[in-house]
Protein backbone atom coordinates (compact mmCIF):
# COMPACT_ATOMS: atom_id res chain seq x y z
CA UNK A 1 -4.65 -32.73 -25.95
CA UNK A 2 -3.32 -35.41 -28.81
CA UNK A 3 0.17 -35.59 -28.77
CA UNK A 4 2.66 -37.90 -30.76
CA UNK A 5 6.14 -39.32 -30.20
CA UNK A 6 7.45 -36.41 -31.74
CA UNK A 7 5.88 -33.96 -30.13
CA UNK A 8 4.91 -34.82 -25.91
CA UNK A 9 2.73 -33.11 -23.95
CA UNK A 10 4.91 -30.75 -22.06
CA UNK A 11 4.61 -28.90 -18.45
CA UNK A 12 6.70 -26.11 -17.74
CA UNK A 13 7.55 -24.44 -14.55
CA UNK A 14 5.32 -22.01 -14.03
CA UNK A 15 5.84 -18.60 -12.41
CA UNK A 16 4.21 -17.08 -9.64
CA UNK A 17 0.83 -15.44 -10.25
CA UNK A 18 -0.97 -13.16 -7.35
CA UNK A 19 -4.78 -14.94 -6.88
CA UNK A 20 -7.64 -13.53 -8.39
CA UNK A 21 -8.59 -11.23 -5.17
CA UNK A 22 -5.24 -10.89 -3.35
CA UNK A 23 -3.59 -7.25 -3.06
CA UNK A 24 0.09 -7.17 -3.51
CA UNK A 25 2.25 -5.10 -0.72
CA UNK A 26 5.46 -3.98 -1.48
CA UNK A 27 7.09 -2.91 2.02
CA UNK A 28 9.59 -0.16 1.28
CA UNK A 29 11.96 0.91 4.28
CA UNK A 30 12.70 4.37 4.13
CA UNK A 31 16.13 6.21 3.47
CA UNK A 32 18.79 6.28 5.89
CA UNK A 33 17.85 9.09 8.38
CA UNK A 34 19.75 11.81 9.92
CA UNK A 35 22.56 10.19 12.40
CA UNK A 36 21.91 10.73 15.92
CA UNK A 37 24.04 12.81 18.38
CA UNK A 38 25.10 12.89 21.64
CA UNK A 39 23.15 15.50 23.46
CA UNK A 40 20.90 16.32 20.77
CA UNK A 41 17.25 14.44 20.68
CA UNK A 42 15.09 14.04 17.66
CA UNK A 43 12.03 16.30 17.17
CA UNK A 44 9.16 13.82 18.49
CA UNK A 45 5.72 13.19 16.41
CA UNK A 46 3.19 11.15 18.98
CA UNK A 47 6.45 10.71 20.75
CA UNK A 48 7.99 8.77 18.22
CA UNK A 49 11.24 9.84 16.78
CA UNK A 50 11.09 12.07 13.68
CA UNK A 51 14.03 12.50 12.06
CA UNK A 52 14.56 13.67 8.32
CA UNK A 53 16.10 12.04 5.58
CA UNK A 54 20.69 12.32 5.18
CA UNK A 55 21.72 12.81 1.87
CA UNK A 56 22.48 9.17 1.67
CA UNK A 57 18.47 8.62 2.49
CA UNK A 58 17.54 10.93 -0.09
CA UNK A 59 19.67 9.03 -3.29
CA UNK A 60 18.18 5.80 -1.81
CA UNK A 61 14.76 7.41 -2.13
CA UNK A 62 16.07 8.54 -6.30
CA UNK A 63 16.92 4.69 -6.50
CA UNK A 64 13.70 3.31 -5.01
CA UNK A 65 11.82 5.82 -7.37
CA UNK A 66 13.63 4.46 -10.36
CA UNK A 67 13.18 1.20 -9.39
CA UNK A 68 9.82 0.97 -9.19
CA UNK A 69 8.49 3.92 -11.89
CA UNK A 70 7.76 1.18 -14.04
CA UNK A 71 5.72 -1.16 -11.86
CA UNK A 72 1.93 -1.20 -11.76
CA UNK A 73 1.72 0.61 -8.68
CA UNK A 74 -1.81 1.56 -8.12
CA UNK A 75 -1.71 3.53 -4.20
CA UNK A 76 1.23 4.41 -1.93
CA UNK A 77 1.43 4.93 1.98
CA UNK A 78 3.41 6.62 4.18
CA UNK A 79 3.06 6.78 8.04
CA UNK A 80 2.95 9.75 10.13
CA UNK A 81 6.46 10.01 10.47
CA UNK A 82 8.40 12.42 7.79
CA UNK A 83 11.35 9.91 6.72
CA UNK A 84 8.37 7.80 5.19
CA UNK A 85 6.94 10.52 3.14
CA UNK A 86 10.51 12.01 1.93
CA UNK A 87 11.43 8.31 0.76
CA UNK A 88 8.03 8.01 -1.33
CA UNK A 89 8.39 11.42 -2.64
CA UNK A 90 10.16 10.94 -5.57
CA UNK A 91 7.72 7.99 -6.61
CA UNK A 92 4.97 9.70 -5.76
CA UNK A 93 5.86 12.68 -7.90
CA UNK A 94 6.83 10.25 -11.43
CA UNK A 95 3.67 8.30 -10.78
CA UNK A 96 1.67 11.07 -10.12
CA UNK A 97 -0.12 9.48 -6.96
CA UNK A 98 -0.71 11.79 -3.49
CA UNK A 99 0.10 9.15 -0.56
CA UNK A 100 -2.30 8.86 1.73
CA UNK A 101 -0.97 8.61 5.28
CA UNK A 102 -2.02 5.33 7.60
CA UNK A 103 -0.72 5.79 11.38
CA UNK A 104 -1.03 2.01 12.02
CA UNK A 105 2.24 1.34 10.05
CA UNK A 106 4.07 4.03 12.39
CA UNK A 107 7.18 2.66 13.97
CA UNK A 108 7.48 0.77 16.86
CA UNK A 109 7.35 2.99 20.18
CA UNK A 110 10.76 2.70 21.84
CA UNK A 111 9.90 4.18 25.44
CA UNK A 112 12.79 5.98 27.38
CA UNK A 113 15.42 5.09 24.12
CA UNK A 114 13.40 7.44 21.62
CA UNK A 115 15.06 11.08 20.77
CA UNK A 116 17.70 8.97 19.28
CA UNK A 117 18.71 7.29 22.51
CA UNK A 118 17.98 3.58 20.64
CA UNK A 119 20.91 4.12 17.97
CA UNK A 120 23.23 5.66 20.93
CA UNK A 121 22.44 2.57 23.16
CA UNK A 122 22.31 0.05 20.97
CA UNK A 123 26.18 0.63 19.55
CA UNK A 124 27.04 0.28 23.66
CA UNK A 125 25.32 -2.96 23.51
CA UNK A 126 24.73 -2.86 27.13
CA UNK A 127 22.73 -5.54 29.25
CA UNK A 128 19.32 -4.11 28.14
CA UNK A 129 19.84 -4.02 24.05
CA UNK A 130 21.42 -7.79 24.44
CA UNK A 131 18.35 -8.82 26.22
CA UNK A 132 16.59 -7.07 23.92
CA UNK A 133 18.02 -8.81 20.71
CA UNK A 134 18.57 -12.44 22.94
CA UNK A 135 14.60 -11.92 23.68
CA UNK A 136 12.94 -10.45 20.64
CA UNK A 137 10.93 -8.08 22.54
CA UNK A 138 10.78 -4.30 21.86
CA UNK A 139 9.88 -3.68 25.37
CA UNK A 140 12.73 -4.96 27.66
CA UNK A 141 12.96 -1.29 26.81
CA UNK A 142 11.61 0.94 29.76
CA UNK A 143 8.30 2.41 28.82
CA UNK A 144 8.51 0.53 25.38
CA UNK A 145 5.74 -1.10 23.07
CA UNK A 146 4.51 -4.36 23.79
CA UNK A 147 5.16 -6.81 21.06
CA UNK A 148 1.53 -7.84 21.95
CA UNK A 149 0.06 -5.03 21.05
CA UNK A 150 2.49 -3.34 18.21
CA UNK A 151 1.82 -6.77 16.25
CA UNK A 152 -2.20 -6.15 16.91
CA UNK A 153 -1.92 -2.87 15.24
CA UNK A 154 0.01 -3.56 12.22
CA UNK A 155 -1.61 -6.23 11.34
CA UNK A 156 -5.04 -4.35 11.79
CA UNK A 157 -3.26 -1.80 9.61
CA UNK A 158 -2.26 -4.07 6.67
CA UNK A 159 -5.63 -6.30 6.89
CA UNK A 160 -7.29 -3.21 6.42
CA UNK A 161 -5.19 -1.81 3.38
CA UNK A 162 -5.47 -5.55 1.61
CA UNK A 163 -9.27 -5.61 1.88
CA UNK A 164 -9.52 -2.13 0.55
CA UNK A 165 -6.86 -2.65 -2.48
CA UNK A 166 -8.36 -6.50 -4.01
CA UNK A 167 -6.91 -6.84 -7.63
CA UNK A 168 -4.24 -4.28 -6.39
CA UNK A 169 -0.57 -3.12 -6.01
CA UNK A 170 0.18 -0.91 -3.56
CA UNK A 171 3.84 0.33 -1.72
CA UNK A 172 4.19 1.19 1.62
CA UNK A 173 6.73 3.04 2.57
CA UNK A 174 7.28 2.11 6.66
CA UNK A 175 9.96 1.29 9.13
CA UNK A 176 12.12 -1.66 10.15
CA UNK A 177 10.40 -2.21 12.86
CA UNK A 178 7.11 -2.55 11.01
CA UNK A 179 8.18 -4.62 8.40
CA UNK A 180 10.32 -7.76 10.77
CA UNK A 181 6.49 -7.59 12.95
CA UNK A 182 4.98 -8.10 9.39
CA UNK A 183 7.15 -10.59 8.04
CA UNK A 184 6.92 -12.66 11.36
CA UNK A 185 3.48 -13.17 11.38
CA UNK A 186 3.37 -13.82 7.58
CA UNK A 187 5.79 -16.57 7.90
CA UNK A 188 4.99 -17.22 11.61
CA UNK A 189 8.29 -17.02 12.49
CA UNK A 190 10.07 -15.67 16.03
CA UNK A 191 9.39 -12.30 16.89
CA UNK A 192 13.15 -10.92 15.09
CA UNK A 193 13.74 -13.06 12.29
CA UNK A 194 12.88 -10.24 9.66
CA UNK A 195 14.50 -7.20 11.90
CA UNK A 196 16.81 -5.52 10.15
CA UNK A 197 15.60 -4.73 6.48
CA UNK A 198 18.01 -2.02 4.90
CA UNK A 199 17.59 1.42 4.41
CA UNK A 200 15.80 2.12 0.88
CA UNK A 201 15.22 -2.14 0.38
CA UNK A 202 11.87 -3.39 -0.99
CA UNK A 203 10.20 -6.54 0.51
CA UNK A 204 6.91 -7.99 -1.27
CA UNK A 205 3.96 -9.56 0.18
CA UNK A 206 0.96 -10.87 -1.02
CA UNK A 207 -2.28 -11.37 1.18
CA UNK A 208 -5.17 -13.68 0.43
CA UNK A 209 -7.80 -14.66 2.36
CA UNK A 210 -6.59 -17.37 4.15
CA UNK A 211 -2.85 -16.64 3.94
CA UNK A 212 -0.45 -14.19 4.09
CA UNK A 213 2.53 -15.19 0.95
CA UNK A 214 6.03 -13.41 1.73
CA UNK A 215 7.56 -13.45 -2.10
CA UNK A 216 10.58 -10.82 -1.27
CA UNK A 217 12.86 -9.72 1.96
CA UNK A 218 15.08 -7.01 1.68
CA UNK A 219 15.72 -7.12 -1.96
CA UNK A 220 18.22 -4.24 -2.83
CA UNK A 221 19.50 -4.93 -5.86
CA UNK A 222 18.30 -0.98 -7.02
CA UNK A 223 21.02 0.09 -4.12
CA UNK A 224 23.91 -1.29 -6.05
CA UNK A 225 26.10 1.17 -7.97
CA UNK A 226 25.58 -1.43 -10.78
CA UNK A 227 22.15 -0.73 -11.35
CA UNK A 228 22.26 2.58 -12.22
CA UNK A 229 23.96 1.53 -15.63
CA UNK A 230 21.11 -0.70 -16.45
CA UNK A 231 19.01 0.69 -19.11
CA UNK A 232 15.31 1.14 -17.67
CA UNK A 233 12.51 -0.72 -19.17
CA UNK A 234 10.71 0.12 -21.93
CA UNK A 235 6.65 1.18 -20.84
């Protein structure tokens, strides 16, 4: 390129661009669920906990939806578990896409604290949940998943979904659980250092062939009350 005095060559910072090949994940934590109550256990699916969406988990799922109407959004997921398919509901609906359902990205198998024990036991913060947060394994829980073998199959799951989705966008709407496992082994990080995504929040990964690029964690800027008085974008 001939340049002069006047008018130098010039490089700008460049923004991010997805490689030719990759498939772009948006992870999308569902809605607040249904609180948990002494005495009273969750229905089980697989003998996970299946709770339904609160009210609160239901406008988070309106502000997800609204978020994200605009983006190029070319398949959703949901796991076996309801909250996942109420959240992606009102997406699914304005982008006119049926989710498909992939059982890998199911939540993590808490043992003897599913039912709705987990939440109950984890505000006591008794010997077993601080070893459990001090240790970063899910099962210091009795009769609890394996980190071993809960990383194994979501990372199956989400090597499948890339290599099926090339050139692609795609949201999955999953657990916390799922997502901090994710996130881990994208940034190859200790077990726990992404545990603990928020209800409704969107966190954005892109996978290549030989590496797995975390771009978002947790972003829930849709959540604040703010962003409901920001004009959508134009399509």
């Amino acid at each position: 390129m001939n340049t002069t005095d006047d008018h130098p060559e010039e490089y700008r910072q460049a923004r991010f661009q997805a490689p030719p090949g990759s498939t772009e994940l948006l992870l999308i934590r569902h809605g607040e669920s249904e609180p948990a109550r002494r005495g009273q256990q969750f229905p089980l699916v697989d003998g996970h906990s299946d709770p339904e969406l609160a009210p609160e988990g239901r406008e988070q799922a309106q502000r997800v939806a609204d978020r994200l109407c605009v983006a190029k959004i070319d398949h959703i997921y949901v796991t076996t578990l309801r909250r996942t398919a109420q959240t992606a509901a009102p997406l699914a609906e304005r982008l006119g896409i049926t989710p498909t359902v992939e059982p890998g990205l199911r939540e993590v198998h808490l043992g003897e604290w599913e039912g709705g024990v987990f939440r109950q036991k984890i505000a006591e913060n008794g010997e077993i949940a601080q070893r459990l947060w001090r240790d970063g394994r899910w099962d210091i829980i009795p009769g609890a998943e394996p980190n071993e073998r809960f990383d194994a199959r979501t990372r199956e799951a989400i090597e499948r979904l890339a290599a099926a989705h090339r050139d692609q966008t795609v949201a999955i709407f999953t657990h916390g659980g799922v997502i901090g496992a994710v996130l881990a082994h994208a940034a190859q990080s200790r077990p726990f250092t992404f545990v603990g995504a928020d209800n409704g929040s969107i966190s954005h990964l892109v996978i290549v062939p030989d590496a797995w690029i975390i771009r978002r964690f947790n972003d829930t800027a849709h959540l604040d009350p703010a962003f409901s008085l920001v004009p959508a974008p134009l399509t």
